[in-house]
N, C-alpha and C. Protein backbone atom coordinates (compact mmCIF):
# COMPACT_ATOMS: atom_id res chain seq x y z
N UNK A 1 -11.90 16.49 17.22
CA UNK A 1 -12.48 15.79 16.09
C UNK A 1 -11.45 14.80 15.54
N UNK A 2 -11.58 13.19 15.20
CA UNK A 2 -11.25 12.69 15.03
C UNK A 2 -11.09 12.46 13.75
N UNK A 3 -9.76 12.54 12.70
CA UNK A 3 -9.66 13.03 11.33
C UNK A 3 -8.98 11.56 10.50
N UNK A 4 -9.97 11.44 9.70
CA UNK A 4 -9.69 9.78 8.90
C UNK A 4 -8.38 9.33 8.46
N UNK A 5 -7.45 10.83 8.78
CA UNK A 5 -6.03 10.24 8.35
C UNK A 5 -5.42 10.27 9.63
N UNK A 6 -5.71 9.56 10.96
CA UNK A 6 -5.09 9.35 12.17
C UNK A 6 -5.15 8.07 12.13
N UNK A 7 -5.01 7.36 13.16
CA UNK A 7 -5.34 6.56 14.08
C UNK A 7 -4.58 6.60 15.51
N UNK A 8 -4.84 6.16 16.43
CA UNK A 8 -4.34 5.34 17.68
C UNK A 8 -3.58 3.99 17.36
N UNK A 9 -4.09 3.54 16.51
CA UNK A 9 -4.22 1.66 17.15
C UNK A 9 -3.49 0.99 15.58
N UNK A 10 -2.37 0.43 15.73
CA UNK A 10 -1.66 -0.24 14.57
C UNK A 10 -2.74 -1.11 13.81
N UNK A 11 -2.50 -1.20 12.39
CA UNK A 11 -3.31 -2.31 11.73
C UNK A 11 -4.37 -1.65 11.78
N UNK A 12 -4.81 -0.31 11.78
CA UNK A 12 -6.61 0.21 12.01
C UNK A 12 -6.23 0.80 10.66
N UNK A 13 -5.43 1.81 10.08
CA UNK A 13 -5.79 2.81 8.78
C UNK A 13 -4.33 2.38 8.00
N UNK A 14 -4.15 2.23 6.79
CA UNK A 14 -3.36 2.20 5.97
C UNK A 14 -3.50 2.65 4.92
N UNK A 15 -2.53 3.39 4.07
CA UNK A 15 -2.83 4.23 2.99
C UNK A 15 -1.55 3.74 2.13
N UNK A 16 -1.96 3.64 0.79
CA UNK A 16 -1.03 3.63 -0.32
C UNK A 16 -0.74 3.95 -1.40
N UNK A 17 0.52 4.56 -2.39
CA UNK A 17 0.31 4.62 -3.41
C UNK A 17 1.61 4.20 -4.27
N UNK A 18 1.79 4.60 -5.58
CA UNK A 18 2.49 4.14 -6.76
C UNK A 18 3.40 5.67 -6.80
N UNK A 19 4.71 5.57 -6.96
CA UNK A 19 5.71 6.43 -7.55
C UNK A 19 6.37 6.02 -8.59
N UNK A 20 6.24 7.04 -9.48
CA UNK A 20 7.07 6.61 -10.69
C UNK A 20 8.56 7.06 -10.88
N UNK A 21 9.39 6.59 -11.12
CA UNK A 21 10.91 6.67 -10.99
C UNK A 21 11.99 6.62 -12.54
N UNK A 22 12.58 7.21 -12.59
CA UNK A 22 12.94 7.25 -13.93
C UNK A 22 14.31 6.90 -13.80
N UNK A 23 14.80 5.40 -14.21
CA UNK A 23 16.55 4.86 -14.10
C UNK A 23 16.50 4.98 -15.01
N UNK A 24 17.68 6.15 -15.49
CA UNK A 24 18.27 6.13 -17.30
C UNK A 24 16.89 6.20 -18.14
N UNK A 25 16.92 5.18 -19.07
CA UNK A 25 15.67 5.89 -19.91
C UNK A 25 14.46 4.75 -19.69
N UNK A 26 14.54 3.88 -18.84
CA UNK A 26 13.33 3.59 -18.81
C UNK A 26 12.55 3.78 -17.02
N UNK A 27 11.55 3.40 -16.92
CA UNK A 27 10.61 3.98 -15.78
C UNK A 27 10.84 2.62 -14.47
N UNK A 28 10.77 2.97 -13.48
CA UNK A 28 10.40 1.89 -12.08
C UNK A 28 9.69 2.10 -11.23
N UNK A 29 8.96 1.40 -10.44
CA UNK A 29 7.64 1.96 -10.03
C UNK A 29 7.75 1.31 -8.73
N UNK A 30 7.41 2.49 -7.76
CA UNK A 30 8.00 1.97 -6.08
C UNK A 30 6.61 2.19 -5.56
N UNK A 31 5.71 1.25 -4.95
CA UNK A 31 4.43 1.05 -3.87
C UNK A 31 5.38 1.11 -2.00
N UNK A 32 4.28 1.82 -1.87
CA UNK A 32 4.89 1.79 -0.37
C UNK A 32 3.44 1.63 0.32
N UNK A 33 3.52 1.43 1.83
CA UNK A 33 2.18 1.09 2.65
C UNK A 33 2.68 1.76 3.53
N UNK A 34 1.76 2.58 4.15
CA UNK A 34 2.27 3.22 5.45
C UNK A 34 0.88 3.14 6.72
N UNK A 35 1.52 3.10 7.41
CA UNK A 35 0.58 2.42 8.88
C UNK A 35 0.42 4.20 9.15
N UNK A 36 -0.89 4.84 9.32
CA UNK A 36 -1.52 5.91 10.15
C UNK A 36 -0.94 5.98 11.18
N UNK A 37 -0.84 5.08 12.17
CA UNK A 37 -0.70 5.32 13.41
C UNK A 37 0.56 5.71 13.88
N UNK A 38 1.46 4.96 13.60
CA UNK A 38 3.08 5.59 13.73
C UNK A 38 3.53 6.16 12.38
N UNK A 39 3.13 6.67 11.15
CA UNK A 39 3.20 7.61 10.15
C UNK A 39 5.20 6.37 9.47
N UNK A 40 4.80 5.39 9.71
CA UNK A 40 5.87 4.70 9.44
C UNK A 40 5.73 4.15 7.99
N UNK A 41 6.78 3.51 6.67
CA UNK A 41 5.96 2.47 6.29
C UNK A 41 7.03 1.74 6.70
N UNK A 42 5.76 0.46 5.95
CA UNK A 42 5.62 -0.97 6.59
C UNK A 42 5.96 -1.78 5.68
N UNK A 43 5.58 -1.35 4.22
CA UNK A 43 6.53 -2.13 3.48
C UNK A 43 6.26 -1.39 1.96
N UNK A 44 7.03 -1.39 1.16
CA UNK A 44 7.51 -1.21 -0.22
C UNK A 44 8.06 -2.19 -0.77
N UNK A 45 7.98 -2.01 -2.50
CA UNK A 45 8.37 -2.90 -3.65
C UNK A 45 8.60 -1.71 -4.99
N UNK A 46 9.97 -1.89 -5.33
CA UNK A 46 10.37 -1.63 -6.40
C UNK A 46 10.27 -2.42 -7.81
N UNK A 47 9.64 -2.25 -8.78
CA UNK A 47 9.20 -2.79 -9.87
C UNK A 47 9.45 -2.35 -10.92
N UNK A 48 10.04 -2.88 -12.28
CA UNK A 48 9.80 -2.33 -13.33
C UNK A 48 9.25 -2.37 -14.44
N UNK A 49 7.67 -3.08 -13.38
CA UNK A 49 6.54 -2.79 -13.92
C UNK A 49 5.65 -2.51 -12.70
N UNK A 50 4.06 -2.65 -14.00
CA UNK A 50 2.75 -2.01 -13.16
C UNK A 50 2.10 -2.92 -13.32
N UNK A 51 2.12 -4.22 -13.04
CA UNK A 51 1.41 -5.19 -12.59
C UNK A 51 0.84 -4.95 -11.30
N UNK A 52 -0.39 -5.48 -11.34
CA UNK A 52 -0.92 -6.02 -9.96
C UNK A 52 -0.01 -6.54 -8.80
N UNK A 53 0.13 -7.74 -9.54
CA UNK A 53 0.86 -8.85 -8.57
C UNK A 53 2.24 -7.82 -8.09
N UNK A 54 3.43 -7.26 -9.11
CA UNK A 54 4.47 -6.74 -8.63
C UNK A 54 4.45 -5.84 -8.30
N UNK A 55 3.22 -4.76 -7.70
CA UNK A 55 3.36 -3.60 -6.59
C UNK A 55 2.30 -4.04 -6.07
N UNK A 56 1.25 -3.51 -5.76
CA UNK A 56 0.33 -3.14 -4.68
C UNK A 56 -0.08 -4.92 -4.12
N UNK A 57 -0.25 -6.06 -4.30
CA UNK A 57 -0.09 -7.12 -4.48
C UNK A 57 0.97 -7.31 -3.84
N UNK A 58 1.86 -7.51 -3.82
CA UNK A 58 3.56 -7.75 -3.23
C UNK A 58 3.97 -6.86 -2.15
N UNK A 59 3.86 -5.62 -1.91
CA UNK A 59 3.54 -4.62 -0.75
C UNK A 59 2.39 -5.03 0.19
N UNK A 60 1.21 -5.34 -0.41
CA UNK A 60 0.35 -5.91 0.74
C UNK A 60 0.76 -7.13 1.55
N UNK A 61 1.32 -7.92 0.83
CA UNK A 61 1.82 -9.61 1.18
C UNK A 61 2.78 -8.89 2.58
N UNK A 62 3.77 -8.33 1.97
CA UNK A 62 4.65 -7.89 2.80
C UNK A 62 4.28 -6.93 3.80
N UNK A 63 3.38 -5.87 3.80
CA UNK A 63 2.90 -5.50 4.87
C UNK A 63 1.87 -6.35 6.19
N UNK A 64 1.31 -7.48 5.57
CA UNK A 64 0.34 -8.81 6.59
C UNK A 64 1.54 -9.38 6.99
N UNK A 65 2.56 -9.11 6.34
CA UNK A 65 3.71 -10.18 7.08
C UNK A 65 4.66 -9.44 8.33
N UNK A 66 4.40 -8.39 7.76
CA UNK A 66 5.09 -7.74 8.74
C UNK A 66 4.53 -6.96 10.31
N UNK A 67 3.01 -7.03 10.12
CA UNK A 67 1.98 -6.31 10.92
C UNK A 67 0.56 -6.86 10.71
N UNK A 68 0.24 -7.42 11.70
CA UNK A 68 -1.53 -7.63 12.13
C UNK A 68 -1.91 -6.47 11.79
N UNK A 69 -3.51 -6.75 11.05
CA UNK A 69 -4.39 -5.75 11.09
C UNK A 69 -5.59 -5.41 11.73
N UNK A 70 -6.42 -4.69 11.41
CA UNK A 70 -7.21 -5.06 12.31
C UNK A 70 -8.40 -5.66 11.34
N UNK A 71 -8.92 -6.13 12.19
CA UNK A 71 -10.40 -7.11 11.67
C UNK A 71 -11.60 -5.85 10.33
N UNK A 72 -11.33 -4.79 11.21
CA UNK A 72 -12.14 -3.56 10.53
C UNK A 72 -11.25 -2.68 10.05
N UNK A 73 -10.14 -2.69 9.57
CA UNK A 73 -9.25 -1.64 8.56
C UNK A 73 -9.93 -1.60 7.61
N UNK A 74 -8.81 0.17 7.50
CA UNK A 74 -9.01 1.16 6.38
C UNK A 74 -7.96 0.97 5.34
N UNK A 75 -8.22 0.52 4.23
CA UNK A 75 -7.11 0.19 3.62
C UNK A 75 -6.92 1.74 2.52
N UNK A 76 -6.63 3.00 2.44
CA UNK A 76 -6.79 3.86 1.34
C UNK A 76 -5.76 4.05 0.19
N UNK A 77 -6.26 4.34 -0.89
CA UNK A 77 -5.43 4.42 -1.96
C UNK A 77 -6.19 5.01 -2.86
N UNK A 78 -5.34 5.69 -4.40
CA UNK A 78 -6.13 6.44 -5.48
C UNK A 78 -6.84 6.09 -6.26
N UNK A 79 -7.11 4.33 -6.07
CA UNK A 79 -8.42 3.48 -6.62
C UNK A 79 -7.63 3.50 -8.20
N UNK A 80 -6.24 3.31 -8.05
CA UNK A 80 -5.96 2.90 -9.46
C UNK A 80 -6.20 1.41 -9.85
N UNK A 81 -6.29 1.09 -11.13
CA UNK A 81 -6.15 -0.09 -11.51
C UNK A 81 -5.58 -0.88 -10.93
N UNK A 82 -4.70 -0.85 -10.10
CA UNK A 82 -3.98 -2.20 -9.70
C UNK A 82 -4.90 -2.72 -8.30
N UNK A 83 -4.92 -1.30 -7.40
CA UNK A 83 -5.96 -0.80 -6.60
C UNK A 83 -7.20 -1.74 -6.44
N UNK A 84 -7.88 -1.38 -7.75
CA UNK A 84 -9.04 -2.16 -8.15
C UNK A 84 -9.52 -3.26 -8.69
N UNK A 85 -8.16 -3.45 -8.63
CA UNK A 85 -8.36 -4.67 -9.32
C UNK A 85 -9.10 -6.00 -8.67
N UNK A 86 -9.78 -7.09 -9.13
CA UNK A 86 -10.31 -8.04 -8.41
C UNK A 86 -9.51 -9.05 -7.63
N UNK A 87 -8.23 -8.99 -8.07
CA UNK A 87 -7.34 -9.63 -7.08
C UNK A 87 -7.15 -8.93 -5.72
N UNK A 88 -7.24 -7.55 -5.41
CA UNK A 88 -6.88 -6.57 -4.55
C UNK A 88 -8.39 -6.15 -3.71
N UNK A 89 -9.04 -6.12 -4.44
CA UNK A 89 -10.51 -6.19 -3.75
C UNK A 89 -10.95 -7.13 -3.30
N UNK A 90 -10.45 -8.73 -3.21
CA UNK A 90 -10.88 -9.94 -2.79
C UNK A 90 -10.30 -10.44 -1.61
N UNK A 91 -9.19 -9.79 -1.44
CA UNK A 91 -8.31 -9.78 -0.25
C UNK A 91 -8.78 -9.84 0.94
């Protein structure tokens, strides 16, 4: 049985999310992308903020730059705000 968090084939499933990080007393927020298929990631951004544009936005840029996808990818994530946003859904 073929299980939605595999793949074979680079650029087919990608999954992402937001970590929150605590330098001294204020917060930084690290997005990472990781490719299914070789359980690698592909790209991250450290931020100290939660903008759109400066994580999930800036990790995607950098993950198309770094790896073809495929025409029919899975892009998954926890459908947060940044997530959902209409900049990120228009992509």
């Amino acid at each position: 049985m073929d299980s939605v968090f595999s793949s074979m084939q680079l650029g087919e499933k990608r999954v992402s999310d937001i970590t929150y990080i605590k330098v001294g007393e204020d917060w930084n927020y690290l997005t990472t992308i990781f490719d299914l298929a070789d359980r690698k990631v592909i790209s991250w951004v450290l931020t100290e903020d939660m903008t759109t544009e400066n994580t999930v936005y800036r990790a995607w840029m950098l993950a198309i730059d770094k790896r073809d996808i495929a025409d029919d990818h899975i892009f998954h994530s926890d459908r947060g705000v940044q997530y959902a946003s209409n900049k990120m859904v228009n992509i």
